[in-house]
Protein backbone atom coordinates (compact mmCIF):
# COMPACT_ATOMS: atom_id res chain seq x y z
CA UNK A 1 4.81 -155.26 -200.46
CA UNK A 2 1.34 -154.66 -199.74
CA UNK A 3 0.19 -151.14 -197.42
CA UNK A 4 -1.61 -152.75 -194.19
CA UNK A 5 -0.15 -155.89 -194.76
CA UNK A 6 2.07 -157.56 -191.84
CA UNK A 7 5.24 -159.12 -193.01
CA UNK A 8 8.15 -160.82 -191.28
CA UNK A 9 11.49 -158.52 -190.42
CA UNK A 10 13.36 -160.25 -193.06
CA UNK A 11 10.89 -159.52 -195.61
CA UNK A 12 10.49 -156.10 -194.77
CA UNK A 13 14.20 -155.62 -194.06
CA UNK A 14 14.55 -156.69 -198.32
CA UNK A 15 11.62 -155.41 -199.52
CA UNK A 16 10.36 -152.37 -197.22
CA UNK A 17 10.20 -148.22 -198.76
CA UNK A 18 11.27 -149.70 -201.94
CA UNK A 19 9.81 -150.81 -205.27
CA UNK A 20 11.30 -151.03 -209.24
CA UNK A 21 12.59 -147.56 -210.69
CA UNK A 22 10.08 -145.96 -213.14
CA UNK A 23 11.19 -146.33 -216.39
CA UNK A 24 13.87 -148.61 -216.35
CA UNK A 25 12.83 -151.08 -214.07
CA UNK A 26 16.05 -151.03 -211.87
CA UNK A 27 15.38 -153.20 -208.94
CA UNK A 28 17.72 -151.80 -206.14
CA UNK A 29 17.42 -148.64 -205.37
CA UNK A 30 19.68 -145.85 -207.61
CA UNK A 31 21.90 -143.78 -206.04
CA UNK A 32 20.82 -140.31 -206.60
CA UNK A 33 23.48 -137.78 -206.49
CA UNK A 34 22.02 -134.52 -207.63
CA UNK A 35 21.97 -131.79 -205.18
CA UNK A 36 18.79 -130.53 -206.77
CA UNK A 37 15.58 -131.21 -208.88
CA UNK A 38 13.81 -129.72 -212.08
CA UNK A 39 10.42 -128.42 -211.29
CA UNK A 40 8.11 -129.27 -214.63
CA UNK A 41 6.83 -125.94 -214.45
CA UNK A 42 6.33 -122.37 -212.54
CA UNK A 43 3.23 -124.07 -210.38
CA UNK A 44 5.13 -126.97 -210.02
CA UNK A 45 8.28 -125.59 -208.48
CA UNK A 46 5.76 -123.29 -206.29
CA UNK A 47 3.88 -126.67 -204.77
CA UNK A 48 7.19 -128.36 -204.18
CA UNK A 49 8.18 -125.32 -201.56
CA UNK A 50 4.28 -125.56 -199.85
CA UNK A 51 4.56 -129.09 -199.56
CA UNK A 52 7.78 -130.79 -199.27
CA UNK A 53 6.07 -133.91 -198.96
CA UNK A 54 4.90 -133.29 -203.21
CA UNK A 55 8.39 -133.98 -204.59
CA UNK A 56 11.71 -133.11 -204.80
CA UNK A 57 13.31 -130.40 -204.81
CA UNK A 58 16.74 -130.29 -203.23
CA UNK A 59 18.68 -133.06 -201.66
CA UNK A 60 19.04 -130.66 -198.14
CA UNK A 61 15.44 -130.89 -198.10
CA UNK A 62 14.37 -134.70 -199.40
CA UNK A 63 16.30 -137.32 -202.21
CA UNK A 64 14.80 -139.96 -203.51
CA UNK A 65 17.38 -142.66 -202.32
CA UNK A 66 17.34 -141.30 -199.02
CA UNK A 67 13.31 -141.51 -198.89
CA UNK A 68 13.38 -145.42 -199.76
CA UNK A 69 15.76 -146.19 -196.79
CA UNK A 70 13.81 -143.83 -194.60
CA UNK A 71 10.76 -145.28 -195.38
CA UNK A 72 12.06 -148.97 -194.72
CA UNK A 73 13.83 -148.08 -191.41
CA UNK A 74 10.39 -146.23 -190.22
CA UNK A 75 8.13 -149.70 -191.29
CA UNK A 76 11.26 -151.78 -189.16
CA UNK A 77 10.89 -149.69 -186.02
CA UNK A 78 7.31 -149.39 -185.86
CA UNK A 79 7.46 -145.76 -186.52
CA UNK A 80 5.73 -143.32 -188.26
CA UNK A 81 7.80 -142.01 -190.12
CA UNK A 82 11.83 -141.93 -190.29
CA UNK A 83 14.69 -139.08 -191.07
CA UNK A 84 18.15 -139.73 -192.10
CA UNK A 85 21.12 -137.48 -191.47
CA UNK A 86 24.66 -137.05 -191.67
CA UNK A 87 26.17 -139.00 -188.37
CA UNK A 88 24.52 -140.72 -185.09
CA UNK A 89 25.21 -137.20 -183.35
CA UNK A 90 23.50 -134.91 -185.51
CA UNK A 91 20.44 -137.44 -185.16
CA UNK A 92 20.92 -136.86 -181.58
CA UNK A 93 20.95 -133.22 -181.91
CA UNK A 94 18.20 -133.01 -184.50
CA UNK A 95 15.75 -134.70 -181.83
CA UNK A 96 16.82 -132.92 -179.18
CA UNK A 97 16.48 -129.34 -181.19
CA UNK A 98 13.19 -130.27 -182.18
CA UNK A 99 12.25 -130.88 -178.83
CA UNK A 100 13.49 -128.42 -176.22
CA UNK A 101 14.46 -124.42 -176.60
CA UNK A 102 16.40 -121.53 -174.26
CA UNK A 103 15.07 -122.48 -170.90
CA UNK A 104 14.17 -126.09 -171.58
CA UNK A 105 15.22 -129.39 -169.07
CA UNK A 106 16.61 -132.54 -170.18
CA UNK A 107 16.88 -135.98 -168.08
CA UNK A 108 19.67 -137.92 -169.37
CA UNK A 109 20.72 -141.44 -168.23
CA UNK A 110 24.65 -141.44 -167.29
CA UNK A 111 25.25 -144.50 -169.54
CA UNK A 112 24.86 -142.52 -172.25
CA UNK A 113 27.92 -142.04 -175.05
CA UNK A 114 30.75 -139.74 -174.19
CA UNK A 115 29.47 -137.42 -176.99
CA UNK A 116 25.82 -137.18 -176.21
CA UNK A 117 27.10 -136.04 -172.54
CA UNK A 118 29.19 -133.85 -174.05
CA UNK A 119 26.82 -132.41 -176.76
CA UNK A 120 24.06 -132.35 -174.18
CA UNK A 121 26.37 -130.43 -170.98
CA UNK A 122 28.20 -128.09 -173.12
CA UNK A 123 26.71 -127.70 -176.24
CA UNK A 124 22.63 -127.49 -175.15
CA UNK A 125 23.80 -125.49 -172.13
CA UNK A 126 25.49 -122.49 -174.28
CA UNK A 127 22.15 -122.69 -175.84
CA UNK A 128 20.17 -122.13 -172.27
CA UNK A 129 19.42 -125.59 -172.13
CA UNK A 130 20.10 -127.96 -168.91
CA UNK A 131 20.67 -131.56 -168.23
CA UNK A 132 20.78 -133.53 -165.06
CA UNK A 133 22.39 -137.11 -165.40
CA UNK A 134 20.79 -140.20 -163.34
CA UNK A 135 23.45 -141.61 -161.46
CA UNK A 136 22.06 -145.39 -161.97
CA UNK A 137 19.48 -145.63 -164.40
CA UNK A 138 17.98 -148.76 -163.20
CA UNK A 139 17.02 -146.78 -159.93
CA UNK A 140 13.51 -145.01 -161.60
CA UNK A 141 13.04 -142.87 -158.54
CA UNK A 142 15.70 -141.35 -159.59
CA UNK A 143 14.56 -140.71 -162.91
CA UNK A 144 11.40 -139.11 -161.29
CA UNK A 145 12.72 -137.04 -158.71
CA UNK A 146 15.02 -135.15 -161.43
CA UNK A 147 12.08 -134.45 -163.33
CA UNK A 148 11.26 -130.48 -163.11
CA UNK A 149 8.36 -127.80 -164.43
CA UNK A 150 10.98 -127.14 -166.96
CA UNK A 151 11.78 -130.49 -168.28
CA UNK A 152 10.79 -131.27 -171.57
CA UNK A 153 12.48 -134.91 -172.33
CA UNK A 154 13.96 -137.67 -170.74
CA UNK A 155 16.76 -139.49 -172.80
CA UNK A 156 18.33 -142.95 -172.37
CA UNK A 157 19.87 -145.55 -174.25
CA UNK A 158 18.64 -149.18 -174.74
CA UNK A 159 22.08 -151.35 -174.47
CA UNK A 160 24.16 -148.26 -173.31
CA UNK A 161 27.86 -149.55 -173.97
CA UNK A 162 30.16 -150.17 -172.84
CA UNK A 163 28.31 -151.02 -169.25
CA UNK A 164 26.11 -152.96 -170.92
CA UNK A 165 23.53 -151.79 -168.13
CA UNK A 166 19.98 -151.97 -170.20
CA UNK A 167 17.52 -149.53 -169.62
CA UNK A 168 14.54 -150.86 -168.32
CA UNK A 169 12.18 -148.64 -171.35
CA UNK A 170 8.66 -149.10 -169.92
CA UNK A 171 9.23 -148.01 -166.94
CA UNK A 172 10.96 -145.16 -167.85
CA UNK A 173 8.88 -144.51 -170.56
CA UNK A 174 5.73 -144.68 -167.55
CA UNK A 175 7.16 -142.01 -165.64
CA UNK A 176 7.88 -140.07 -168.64
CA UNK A 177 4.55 -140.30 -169.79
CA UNK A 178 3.10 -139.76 -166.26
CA UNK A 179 4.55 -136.07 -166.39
CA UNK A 180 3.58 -135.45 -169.93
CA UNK A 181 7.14 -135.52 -171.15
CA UNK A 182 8.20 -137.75 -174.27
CA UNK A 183 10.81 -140.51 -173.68
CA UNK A 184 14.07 -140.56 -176.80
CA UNK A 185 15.94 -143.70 -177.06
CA UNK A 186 18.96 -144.36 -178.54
CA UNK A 187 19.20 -148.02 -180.41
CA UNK A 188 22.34 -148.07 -182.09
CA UNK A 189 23.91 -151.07 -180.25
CA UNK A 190 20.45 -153.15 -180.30
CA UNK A 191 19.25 -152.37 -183.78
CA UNK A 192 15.43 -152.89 -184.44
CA UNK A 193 16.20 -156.32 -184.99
CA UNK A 194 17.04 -157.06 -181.28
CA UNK A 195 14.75 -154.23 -179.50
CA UNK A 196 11.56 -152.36 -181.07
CA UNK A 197 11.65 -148.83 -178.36
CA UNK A 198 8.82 -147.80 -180.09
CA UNK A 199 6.96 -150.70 -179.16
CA UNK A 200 7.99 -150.07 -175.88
CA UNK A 201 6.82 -147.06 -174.79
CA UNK A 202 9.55 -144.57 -176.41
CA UNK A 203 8.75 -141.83 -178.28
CA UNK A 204 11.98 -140.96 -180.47
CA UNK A 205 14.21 -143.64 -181.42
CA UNK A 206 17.44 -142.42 -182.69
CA UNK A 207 20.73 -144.35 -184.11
CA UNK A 208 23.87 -143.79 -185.69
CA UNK A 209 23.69 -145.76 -188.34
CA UNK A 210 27.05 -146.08 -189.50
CA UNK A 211 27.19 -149.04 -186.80
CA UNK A 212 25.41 -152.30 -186.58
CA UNK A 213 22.78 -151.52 -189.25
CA UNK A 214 25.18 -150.87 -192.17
CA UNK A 215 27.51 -152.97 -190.60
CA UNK A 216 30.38 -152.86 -192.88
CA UNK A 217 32.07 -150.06 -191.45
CA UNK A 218 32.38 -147.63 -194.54
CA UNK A 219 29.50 -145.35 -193.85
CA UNK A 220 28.80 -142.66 -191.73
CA UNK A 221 25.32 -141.75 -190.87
CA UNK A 222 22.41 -141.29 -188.43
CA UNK A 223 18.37 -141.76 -188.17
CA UNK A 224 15.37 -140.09 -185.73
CA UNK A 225 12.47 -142.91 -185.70
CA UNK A 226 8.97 -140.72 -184.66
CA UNK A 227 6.73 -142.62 -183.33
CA UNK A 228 3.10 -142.17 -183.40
CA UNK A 229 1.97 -142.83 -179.43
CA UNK A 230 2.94 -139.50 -177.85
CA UNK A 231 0.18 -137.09 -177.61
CA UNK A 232 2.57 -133.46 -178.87
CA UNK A 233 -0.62 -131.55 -178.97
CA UNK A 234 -1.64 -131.83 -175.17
CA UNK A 235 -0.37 -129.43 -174.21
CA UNK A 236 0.48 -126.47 -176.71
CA UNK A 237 2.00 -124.53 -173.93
CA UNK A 238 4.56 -126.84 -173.24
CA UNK A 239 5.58 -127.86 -177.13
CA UNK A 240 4.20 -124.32 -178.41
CA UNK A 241 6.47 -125.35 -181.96
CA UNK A 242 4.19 -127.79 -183.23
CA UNK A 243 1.11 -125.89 -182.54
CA UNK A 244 2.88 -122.92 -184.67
CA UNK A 245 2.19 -122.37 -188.37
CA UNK A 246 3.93 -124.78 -190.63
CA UNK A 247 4.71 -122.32 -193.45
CA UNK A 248 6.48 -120.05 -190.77
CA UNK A 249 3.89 -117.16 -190.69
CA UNK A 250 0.79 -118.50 -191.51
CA UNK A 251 -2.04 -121.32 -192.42
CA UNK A 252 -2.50 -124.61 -190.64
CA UNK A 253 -0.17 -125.73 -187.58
CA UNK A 254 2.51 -128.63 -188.03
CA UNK A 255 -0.66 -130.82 -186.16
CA UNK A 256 -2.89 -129.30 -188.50
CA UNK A 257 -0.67 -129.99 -191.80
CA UNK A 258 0.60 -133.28 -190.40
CA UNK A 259 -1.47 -134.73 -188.15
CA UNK A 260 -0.01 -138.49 -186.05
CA UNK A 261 3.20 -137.26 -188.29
CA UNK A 262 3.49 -133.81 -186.80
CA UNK A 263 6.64 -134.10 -185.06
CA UNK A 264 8.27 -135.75 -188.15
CA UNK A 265 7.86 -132.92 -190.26
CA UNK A 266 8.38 -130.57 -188.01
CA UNK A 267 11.99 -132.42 -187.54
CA UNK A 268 12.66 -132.51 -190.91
CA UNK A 269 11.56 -129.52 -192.59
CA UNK A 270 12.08 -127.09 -189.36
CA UNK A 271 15.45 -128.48 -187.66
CA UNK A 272 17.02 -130.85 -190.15
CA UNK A 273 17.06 -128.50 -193.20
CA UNK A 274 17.31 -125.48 -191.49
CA UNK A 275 20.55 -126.84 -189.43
CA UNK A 276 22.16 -128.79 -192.16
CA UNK A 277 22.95 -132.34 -191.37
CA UNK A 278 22.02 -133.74 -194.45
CA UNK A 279 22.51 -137.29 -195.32
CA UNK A 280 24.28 -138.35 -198.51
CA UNK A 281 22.56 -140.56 -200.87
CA UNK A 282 25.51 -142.47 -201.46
CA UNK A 283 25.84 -142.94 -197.70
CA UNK A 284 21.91 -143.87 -198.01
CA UNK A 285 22.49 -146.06 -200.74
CA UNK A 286 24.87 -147.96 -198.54
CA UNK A 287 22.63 -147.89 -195.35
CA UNK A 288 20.36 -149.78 -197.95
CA UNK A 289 22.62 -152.41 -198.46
CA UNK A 290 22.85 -153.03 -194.82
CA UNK A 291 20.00 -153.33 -193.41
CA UNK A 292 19.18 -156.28 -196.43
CA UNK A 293 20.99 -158.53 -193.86
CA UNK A 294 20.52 -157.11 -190.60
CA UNK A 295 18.90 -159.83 -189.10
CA UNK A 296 21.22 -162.26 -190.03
CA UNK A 297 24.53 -160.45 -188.95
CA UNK A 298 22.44 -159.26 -185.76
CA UNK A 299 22.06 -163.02 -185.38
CA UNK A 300 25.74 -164.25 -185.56
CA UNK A 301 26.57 -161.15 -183.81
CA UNK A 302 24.73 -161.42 -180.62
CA UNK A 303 25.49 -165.76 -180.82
CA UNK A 304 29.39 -164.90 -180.84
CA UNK A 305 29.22 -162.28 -178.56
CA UNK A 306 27.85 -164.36 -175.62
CA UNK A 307 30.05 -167.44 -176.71
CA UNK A 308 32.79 -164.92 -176.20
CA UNK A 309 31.52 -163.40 -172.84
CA UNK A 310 31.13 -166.36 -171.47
CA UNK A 311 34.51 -167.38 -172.23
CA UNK A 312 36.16 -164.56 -170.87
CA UNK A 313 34.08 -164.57 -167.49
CA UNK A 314 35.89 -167.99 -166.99
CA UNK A 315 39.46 -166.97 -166.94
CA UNK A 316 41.23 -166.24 -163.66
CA UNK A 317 42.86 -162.89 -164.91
CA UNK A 318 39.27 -161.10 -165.80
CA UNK A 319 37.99 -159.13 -162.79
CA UNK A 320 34.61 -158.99 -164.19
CA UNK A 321 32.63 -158.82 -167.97
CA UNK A 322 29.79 -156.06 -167.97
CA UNK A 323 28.07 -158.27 -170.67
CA UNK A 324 24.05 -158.50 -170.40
CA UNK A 325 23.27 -161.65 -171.98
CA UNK A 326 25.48 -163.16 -169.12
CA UNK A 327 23.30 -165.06 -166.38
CA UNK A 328 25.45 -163.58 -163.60
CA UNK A 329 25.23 -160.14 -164.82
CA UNK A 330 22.84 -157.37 -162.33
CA UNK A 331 20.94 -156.67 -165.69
CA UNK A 332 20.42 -159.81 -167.10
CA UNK A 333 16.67 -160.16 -166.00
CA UNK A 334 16.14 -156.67 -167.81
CA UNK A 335 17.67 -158.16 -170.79
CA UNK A 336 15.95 -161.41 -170.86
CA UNK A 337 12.95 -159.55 -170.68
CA UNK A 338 13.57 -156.86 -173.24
CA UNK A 339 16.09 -158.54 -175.41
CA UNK A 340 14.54 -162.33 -175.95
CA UNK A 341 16.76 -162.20 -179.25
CA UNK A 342 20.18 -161.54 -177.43
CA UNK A 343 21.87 -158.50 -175.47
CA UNK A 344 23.93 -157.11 -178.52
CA UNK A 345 27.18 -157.64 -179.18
CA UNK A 346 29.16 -154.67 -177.47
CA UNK A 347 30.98 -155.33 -174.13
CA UNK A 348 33.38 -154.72 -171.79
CA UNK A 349 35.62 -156.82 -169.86
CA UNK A 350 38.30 -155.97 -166.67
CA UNK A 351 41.65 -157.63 -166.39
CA UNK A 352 43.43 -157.63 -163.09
CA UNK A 353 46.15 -155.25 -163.21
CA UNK A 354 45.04 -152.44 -164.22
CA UNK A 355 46.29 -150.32 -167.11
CA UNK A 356 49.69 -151.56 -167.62
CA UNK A 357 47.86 -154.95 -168.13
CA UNK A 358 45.58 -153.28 -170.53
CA UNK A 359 48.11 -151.84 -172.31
CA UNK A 360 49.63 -155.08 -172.40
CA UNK A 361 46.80 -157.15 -173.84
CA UNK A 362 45.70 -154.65 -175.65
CA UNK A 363 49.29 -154.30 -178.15
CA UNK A 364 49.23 -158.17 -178.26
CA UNK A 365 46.05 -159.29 -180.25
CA UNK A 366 46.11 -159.63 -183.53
CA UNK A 367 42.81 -160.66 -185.49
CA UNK A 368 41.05 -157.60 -183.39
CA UNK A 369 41.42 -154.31 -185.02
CA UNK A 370 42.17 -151.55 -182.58
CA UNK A 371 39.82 -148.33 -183.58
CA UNK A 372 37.32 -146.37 -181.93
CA UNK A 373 34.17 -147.93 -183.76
CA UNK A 374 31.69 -150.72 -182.92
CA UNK A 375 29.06 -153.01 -184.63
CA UNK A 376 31.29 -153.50 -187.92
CA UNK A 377 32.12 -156.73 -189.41
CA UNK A 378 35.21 -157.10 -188.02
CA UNK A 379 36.16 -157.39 -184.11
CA UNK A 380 37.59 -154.52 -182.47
CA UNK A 381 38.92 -153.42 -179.66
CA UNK A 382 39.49 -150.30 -177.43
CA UNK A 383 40.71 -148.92 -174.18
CA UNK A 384 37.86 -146.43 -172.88
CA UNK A 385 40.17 -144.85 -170.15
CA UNK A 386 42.72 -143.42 -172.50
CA UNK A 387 40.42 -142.77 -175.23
CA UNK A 388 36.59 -142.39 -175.16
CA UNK A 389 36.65 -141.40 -171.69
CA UNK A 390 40.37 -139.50 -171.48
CA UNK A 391 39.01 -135.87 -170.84
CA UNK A 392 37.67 -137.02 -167.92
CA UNK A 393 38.65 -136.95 -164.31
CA UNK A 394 39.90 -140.19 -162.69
CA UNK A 395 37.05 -139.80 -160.22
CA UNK A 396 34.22 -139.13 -163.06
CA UNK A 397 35.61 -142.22 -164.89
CA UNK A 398 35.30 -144.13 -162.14
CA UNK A 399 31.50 -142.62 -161.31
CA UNK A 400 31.08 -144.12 -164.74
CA UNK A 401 31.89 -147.37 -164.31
CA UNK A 402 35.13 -146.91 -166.41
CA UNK A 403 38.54 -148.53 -165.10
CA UNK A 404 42.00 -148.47 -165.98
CA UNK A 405 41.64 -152.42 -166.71
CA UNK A 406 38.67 -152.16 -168.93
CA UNK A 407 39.07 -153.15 -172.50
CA UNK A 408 35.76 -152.32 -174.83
CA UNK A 409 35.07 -155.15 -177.33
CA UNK A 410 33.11 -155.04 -180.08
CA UNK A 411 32.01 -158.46 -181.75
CA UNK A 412 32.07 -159.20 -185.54
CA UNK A 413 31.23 -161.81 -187.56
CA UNK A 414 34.68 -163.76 -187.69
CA UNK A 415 34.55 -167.31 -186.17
CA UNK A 416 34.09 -167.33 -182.88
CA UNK A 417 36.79 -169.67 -182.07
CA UNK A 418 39.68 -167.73 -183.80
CA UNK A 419 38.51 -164.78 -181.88
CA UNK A 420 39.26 -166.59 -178.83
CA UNK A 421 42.40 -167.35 -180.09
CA UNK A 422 43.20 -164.33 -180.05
CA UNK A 423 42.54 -162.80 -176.75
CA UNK A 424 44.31 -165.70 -175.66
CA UNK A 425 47.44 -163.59 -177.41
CA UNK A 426 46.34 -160.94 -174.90
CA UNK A 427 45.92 -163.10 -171.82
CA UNK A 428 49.31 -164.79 -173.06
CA UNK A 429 50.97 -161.25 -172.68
CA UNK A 430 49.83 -160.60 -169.33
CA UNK A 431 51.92 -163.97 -167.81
């Protein structure tokens, strides 16, 4: 592929970050599985811990397999430049770290996952950070009026699951920007297939990518997407990190070093390797083979998901499907506005009867694999009450949106019809 050169997201999703091997010509990408690399010489090895943009030197710091894929997922988001790591969480963390310290504020939609709640109001809080949730994140007074001196990023999700209540990113990303505060999205469930934040108004795009973009279900990883819009350097009083020395005691700042690409250094080589998380290259390697067909299994995804929502928002025993792409649903406007390709293919629906009618259901399908996962190839399902959300109060489940009826689908790429088939196992059950 050419620099400068726009392509289509198919093309770049085959052909982006990576070229033929030196040498031997090997097309895809190797799999490089050494922990560490040999330094041609004494000046060599000396340049390669000034500037760990020069080479390689160890796989905590930068791999060569793991550099491709980063480079591809930053050109399919828009961004500047891209980070991989070991799970979805430590992306969230990473960002976060990089972002706020001891005294810091954080603005955190309530749709969020259980474990980004969790990381951010008990983990981040034994650390002197705080977080306020917005009760409805559609309501963007709300978002303003939790905004303090001390807040230093606001935090959503694009197709938060499993409400299914999208977040409306420009005009979050507005007020964010109106108070000099960057906005972080998470993308997992839309991919950058379905929804660009970056082109948006979002700042940070993190995922975990062992979902929908490697897709198969036998990886386990995470990404931060840096964008290049926010202006970090503003205001050195309120991000004083990236105005500090890059080489920890002296020379140029991060901005100075870095420039539009700051942040993203200051991610990688200040948080990331200092805090571990590192991505394997085998786990990178299979990331790789992913996102080759993203935007075809996005496709079938999102076109069986609604076939099924739409299905199940017919039958008498559903109380209600919190599914986006729905025309009936109260965030379907957001979607059709955001998410012209489709509103992902994670959802909830609400049978009448409550948990012994989950449970029900639940035992009696059959082509549905019952795990706590989402955006593989194969359809699963999952009872949020007793599982996700099962440290939780009854009341704080239900400030959540999460009922004892709910069942938590996620769609794969089976026929659509057999899939019906068997829910209607689960409805069957319920008679």
């Amino acid at each position: 592929m050419r620099d400068g050169e726009s392509y289509g997201f198919a093309t770049e999703q085959v052909h982006a970050g990576e070229q033929p091997e030196p040498g031997t010509g090997a097309r895809i990408t190797p799999v490089y599985l050494s922990a560490g690399f040999e330094f041609d010489d004494f000046d060599q090895a000396s340049a390669r811990f000034v500037d760990t943009q020069s080479g390689y030197s160890y796989t905590r710091v930068g791999n060569p397999t793991n550099a491709a894929v980063e480079r591809k997922l930053a050109r399919l988001d828009h961004g500047a430049s891209a980070v991989l790591l070991a799970s979805g969480q430590a992306a969230t963390a990473i960002a976060a770290l990089a972002i706020v310290q001891a005294g810091d504020h954080i603005v955190c939609s309530s749709s969020v996952y259980e474990g980004t709640k969790g990381l951010f109001q008990s983990n981040l809080t034994r650390l002197g950070v705080s977080v306020d949730l917005v009760a409805d994140p559609s309501d963007l007074g709300e978002w303003e009026r939790l905004i303090t001196p001390r807040t230093r990023m606001l935090f959503g999700e694009s197709i938060p699951n499993p409400r299914n209540d999208v977040l409306d990113v420009p005009a979050v990303a507005e007020i964010a920007h109106r108070h000099g505060l960057p906005l972080v999205v998470d993308n997992t469930i839309a991919t950058p297939f379905l929804f660009r934040p970056l082109d948006h108004g979002a700042d940070i795009v993190t995922y975990s990518t062992s979902k929908l973009l490697t897709g198969h279900g036998a990886s386990l990883g995470g990404a931060v997407v840096v964008g290049r819009g926010f202006d970090w350097w503003a205001d050195a009083e309120r991000f004083p990190q990236f105005a500090a020395p890059a080489g920890g005691v002296s020379g140029p700042s991060w901005i100075g070093a870095y420039g539009s690409d700051a942040v993203g250094a200051y991610l990688r080589d200040a948080v990331a390797m200092r805090f571990g998380p590192t991505q394997s290259p085998w786990h990178a390697f299979l990331l790789n083979q992913g996102l080759e067909t993203l935007s075809l299994r996005m496709s079938r995804h999102v076109e069986s998901a609604l076939a099924v929502a739409q299905w199940l928002e017919s039958r008498p025993e559903v109380v209600g499907v919190d599914y986006a792409g729905l025309s009936s649903n109260a965030h379907h406007g957001t979607a059709e506005r955001l998410l012209p390709r489709g509103a992902g293919s994670v959802f909830a629906f609400t049978v009448d009867g409550g948990i012994d009618a989950a449970r029900r259901f639940y035992n009696a399908v059959e082509l549905f694999s019952r795990m706590t996962h989402i955006g593989d190839v194969r359809s699963l399902i999952l009872h949020p009450a007793t599982t996700i959300h099962v440290q939780q109060t009854p009341e704080q489940r239900r400030s959540a949106g999460i009922s004892d009826g709910m069942l938590r689908l996620s769609i794969g790429l089976e026929d659509p019809a057999d899939l019906i088939r068997d829910l209607e196992r689960g409805f069957a059950a319920l008679a």
